[in-house]
Each structure stands twice: as C-alpha cells, then as structure tokens.
N, C-alpha and C. Protein backbone atom coordinates (compact mmCIF):
# COMPACT_ATOMS: atom_id res chain seq x y z
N UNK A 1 -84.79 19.90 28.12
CA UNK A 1 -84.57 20.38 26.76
C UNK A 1 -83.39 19.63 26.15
N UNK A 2 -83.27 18.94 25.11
CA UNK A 2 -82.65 18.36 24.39
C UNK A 2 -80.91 19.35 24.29
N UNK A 3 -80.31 18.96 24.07
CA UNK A 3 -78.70 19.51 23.80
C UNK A 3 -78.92 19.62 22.45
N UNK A 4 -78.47 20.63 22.17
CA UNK A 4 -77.89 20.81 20.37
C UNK A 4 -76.38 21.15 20.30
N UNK A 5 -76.26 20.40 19.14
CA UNK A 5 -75.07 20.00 19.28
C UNK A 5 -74.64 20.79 17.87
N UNK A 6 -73.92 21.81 17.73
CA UNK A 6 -73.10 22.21 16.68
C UNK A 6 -73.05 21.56 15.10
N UNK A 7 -73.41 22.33 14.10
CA UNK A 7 -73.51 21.79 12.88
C UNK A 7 -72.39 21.34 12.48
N UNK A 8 -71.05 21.84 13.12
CA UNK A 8 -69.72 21.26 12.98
C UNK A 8 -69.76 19.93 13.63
N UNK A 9 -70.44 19.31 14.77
CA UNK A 9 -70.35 18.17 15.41
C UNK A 9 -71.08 17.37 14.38
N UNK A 10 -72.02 17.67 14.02
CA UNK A 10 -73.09 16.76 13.24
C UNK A 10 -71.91 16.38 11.68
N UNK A 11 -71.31 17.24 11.05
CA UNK A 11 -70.75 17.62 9.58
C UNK A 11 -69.63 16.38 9.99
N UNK A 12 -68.99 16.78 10.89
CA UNK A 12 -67.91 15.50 11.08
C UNK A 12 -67.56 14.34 10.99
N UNK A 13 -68.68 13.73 11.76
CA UNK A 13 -68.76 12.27 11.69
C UNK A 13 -69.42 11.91 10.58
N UNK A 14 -70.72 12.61 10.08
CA UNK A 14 -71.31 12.35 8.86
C UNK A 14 -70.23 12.52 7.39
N UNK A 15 -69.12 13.18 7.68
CA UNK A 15 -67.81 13.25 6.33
C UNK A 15 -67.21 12.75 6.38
N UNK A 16 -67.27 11.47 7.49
CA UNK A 16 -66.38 10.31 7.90
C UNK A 16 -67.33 9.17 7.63
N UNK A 17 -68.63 9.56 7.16
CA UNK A 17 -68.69 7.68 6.86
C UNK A 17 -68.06 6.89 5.85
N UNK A 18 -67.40 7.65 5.16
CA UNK A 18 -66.50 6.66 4.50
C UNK A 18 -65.11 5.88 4.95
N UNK A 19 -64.68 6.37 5.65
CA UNK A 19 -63.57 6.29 6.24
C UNK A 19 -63.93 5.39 7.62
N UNK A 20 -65.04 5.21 8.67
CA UNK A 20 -65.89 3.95 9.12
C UNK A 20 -66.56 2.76 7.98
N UNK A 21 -67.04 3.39 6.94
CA UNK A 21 -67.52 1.79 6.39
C UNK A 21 -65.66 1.63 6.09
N UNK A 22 -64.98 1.85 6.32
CA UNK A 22 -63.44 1.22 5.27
C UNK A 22 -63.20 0.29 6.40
N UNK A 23 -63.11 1.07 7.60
CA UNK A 23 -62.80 0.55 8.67
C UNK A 23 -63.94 -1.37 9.33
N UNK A 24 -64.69 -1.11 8.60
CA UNK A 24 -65.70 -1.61 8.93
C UNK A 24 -65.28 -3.16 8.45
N UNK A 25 -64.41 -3.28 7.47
CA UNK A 25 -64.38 -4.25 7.03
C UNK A 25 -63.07 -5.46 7.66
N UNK A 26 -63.67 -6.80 8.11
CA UNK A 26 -62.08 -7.22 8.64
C UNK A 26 -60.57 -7.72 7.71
N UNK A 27 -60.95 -7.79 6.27
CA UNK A 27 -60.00 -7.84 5.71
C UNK A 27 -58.94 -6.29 5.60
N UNK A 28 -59.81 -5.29 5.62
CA UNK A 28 -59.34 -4.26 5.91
C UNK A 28 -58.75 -3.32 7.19
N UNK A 29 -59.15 -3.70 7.90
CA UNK A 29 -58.67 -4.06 9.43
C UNK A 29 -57.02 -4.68 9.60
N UNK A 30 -57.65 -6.11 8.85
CA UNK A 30 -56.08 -6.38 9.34
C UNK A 30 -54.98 -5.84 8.25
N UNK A 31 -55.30 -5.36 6.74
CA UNK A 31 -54.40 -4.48 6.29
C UNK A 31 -53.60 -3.02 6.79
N UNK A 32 -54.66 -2.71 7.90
CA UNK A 32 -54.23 -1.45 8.58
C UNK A 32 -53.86 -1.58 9.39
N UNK A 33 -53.62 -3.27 10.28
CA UNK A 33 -53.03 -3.51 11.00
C UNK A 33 -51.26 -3.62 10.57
N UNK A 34 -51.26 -4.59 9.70
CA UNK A 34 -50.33 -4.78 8.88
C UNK A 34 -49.56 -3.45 8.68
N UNK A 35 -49.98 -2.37 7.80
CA UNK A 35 -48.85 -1.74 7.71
C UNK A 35 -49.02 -0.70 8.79
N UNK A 36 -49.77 -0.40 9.68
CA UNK A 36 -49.44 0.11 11.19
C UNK A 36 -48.36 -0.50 11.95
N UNK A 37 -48.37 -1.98 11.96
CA UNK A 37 -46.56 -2.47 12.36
C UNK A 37 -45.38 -2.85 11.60
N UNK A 38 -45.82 -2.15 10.03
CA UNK A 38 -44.38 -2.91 9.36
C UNK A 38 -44.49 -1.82 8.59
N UNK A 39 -45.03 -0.89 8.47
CA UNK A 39 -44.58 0.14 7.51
C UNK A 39 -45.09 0.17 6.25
N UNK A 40 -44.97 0.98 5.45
CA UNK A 40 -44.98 0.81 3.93
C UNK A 40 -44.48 -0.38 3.47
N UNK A 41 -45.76 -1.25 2.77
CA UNK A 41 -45.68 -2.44 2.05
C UNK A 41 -46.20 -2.29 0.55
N UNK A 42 -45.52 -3.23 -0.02
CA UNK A 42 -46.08 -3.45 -1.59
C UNK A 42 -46.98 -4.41 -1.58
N UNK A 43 -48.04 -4.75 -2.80
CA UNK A 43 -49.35 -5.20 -2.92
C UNK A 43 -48.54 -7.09 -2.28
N UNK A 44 -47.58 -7.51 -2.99
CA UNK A 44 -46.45 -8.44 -2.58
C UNK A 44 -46.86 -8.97 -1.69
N UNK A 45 -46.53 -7.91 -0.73
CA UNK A 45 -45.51 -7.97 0.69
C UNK A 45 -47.30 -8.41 1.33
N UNK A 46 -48.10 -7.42 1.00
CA UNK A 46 -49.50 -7.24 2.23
C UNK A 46 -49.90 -8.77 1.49
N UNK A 47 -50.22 -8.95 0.71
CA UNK A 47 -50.62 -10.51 0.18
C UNK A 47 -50.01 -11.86 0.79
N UNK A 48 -48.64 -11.64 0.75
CA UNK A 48 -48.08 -12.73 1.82
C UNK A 48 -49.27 -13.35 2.91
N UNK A 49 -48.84 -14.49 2.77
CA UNK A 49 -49.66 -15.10 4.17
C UNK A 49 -50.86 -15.04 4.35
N UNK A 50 -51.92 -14.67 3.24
CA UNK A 50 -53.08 -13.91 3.34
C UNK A 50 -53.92 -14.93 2.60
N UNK A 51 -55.25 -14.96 3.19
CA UNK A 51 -56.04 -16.21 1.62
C UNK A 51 -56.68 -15.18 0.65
N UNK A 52 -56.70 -13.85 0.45
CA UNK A 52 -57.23 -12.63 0.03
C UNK A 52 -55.87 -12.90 -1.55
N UNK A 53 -56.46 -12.95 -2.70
CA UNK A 53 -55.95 -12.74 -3.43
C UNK A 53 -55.20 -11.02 -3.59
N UNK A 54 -53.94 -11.07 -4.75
CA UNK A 54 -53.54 -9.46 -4.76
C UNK A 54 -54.30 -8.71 -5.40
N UNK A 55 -55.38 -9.34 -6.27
CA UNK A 55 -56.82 -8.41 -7.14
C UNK A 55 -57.36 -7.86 -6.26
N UNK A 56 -58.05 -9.06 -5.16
CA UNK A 56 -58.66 -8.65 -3.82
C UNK A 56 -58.31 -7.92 -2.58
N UNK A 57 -57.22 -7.84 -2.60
CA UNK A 57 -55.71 -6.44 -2.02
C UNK A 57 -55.82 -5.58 -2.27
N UNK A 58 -55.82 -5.29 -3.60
CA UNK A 58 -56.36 -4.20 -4.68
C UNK A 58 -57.42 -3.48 -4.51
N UNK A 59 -58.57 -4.04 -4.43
CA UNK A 59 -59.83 -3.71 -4.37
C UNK A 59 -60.29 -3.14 -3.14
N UNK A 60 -59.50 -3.87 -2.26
CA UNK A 60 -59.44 -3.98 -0.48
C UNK A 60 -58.74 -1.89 -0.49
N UNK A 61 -57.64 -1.84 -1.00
CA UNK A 61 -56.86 -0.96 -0.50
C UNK A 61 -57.32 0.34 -1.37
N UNK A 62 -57.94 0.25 -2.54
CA UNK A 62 -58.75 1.18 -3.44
C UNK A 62 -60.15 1.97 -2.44
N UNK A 63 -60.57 0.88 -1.55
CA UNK A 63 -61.61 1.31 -0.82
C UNK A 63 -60.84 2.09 0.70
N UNK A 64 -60.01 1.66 0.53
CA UNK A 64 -59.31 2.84 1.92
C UNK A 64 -58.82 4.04 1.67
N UNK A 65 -58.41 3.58 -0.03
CA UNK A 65 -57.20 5.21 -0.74
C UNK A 65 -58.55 6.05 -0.82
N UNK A 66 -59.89 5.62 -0.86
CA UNK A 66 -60.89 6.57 -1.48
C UNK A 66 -61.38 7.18 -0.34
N UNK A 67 -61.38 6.26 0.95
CA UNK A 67 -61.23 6.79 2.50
C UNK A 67 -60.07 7.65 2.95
N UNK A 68 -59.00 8.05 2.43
CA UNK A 68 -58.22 8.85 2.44
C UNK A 68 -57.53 7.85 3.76
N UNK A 69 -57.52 6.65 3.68
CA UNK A 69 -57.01 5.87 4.91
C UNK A 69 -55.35 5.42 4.36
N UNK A 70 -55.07 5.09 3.31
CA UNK A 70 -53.57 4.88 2.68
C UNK A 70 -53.98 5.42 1.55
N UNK A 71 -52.12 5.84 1.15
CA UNK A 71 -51.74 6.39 -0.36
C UNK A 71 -50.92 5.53 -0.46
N UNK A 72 -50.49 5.59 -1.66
CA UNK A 72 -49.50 5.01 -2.73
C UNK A 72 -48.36 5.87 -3.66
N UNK A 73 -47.45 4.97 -3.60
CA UNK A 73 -46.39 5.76 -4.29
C UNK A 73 -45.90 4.76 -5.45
N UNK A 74 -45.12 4.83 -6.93
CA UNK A 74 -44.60 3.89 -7.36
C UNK A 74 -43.33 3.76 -6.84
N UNK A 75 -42.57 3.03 -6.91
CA UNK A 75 -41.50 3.05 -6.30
C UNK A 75 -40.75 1.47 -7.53
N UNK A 76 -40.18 2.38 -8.57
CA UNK A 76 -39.97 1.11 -9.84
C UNK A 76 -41.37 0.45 -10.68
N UNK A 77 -41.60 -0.80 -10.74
CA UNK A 77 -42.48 -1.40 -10.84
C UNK A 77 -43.62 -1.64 -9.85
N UNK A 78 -43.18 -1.34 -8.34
CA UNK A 78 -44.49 -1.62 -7.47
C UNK A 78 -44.39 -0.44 -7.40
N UNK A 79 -45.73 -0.91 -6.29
CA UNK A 79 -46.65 0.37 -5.90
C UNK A 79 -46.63 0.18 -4.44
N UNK A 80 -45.94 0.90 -3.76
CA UNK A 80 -46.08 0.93 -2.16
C UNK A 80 -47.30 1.55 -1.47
N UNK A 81 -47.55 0.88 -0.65
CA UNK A 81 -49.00 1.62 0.07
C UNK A 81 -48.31 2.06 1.24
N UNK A 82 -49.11 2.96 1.94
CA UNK A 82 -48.98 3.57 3.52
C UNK A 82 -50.09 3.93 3.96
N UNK A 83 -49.99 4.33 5.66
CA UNK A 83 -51.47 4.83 6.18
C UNK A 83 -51.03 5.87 6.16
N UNK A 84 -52.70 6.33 6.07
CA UNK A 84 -52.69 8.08 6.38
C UNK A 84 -53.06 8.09 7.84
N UNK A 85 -51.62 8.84 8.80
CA UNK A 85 -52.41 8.88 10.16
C UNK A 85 -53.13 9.59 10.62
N UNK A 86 -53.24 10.90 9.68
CA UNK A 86 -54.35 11.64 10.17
C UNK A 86 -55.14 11.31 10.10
N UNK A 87 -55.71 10.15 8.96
CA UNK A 87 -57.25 9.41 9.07
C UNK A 87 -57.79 9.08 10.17
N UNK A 88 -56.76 8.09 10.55
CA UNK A 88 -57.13 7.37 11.94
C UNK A 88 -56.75 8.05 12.76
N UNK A 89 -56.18 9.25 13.13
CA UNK A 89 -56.79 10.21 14.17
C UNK A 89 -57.78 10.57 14.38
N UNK A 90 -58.51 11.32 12.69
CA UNK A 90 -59.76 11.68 13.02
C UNK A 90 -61.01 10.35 13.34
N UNK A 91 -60.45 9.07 12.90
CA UNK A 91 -61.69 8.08 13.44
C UNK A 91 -61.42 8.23 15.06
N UNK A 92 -60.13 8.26 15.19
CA UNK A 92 -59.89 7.94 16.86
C UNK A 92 -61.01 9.64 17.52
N UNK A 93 -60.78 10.64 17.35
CA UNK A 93 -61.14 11.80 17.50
C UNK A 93 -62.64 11.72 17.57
N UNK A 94 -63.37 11.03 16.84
CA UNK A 94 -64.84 11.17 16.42
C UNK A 94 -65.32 10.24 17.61
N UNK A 95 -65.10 8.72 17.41
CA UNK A 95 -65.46 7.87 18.51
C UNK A 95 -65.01 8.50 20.05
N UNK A 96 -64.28 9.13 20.20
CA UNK A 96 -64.14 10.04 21.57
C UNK A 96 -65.64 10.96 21.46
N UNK A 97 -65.42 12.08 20.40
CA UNK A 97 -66.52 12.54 20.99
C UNK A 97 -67.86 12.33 20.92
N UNK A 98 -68.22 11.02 20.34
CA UNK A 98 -69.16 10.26 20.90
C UNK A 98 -69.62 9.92 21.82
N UNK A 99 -68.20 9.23 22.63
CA UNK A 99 -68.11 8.71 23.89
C UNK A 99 -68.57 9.45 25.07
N UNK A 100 -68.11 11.12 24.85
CA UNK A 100 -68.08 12.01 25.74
C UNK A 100 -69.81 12.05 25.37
N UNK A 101 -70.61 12.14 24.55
CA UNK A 101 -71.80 12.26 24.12
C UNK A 101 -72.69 11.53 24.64
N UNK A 102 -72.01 10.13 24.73
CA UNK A 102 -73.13 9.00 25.53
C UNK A 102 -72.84 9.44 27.10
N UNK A 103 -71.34 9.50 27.60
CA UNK A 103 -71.29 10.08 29.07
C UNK A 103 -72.19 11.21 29.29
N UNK A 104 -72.38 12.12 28.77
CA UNK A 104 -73.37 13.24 29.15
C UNK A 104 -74.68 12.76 29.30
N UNK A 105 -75.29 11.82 27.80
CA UNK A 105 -76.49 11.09 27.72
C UNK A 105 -76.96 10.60 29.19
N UNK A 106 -75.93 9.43 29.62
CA UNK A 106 -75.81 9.04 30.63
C UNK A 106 -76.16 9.46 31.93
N UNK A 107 -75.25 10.44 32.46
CA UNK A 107 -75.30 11.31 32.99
C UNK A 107 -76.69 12.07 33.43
N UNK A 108 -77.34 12.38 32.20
CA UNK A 108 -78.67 12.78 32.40
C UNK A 108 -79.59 11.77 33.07
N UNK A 109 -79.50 10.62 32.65
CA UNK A 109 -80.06 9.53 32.43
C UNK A 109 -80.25 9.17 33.95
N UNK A 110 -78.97 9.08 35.00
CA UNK A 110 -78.85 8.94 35.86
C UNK A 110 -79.38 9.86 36.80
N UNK A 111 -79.23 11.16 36.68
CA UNK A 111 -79.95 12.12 37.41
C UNK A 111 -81.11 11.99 37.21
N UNK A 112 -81.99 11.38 36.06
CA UNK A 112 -83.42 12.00 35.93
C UNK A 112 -83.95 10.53 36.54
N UNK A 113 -83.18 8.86 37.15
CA UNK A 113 -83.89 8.54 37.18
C UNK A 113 -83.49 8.86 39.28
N UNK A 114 -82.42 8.98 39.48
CA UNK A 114 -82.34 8.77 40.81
C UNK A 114 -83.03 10.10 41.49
N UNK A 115 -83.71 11.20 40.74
CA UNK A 115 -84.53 12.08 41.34
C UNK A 115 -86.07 11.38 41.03
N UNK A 116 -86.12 10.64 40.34
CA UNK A 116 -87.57 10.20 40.29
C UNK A 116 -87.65 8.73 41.04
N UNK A 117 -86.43 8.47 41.53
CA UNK A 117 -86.79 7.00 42.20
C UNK A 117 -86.97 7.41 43.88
C-alpha cells in the first residue's frame, strides 16, 4: 500500500516553488553566495567583478525579493540587499525531507527486491 503523506508535506514544497526556481538560477546562486560571505551588499558592491550588468542585478535580485530569499533596505541613496535565512532554511528543510522520502522509497525497494530474489 502506497504511504500517504500529509497534506502539510505535499503544501510545503509545492509553496516553495518559487523560492527553488530562484534558486535554480546560476547567476542567482552566486548572488546568494556572495552575500552569504560578505554580508549586506549594495546593487555596487554585488555588480563588482561580475559580467551581469546592475539592470541585470536588479532583475536577478527582484526574482529572489519575490522568493522571499533577500530584502532591501535604503540606506541614503542605495539600496542594500540581504538574505533571508529563514528562506534557505526552509529550502535546506524541504530537500531533507525529501531525502528521508527517497530513503524510505529505497528502503522498500530493497526489501521487496531481496525477498523476491
């Protein structure tokens, strides 16, 4: 008999696909890398060193603020970004209990074939 799995398990990950497609992307990746080791940066600062124009920064970091992945503050004339770490808890949180999901899968998988082999 199949496992059912809680409408709360199913609601979760499905209220996180936005917050995976954000993740999904590698210019966005390495922005969350970026201010995961340097902190709150301005559009400036994350553009440095980058071939990603600051429009394309923009656009880049609009698709994470809407992922609830960084906010912004003004701070004078710029605009500082930050991560939200509870975001990436709950991505870290979800891909776990996935993981634990395929281990069970597994699990079955293994019993049903080493009783039939």
């Amino acid at each position: 008999m199949p496992r059912r799995f809680s409408s709360e398990a199913h609601a979760r990950p499905i209220g996180s696909a936005a917050l995976f497609a954000a993740l999904g992307d590698e210019t966005r990746l390495r922005l969350v890398a970026r201010l995961s080791a340097s902190g709150p940066m301005s559009i400036a600062k994350l553009t440095t060193g980058s071939r990603v124009t600051r429009q394309g920064i923009t656009k880049h970091l609009r698709v994470m603020e809407r992922a609830g992945l960084v906010r912004s503050a003004r701070r004078g004339r710029e605009r500082i970004w930050q991560l939200e770490q509870r975001r990436l808890e709950d991505a870290r949180r979800h891909l776990e209990q996935i993981s634990k999901q395929w281990d069970v899968a597994l699990g079955r998988l293994r019993a049903l074939v080493e009783t039939d082999g």
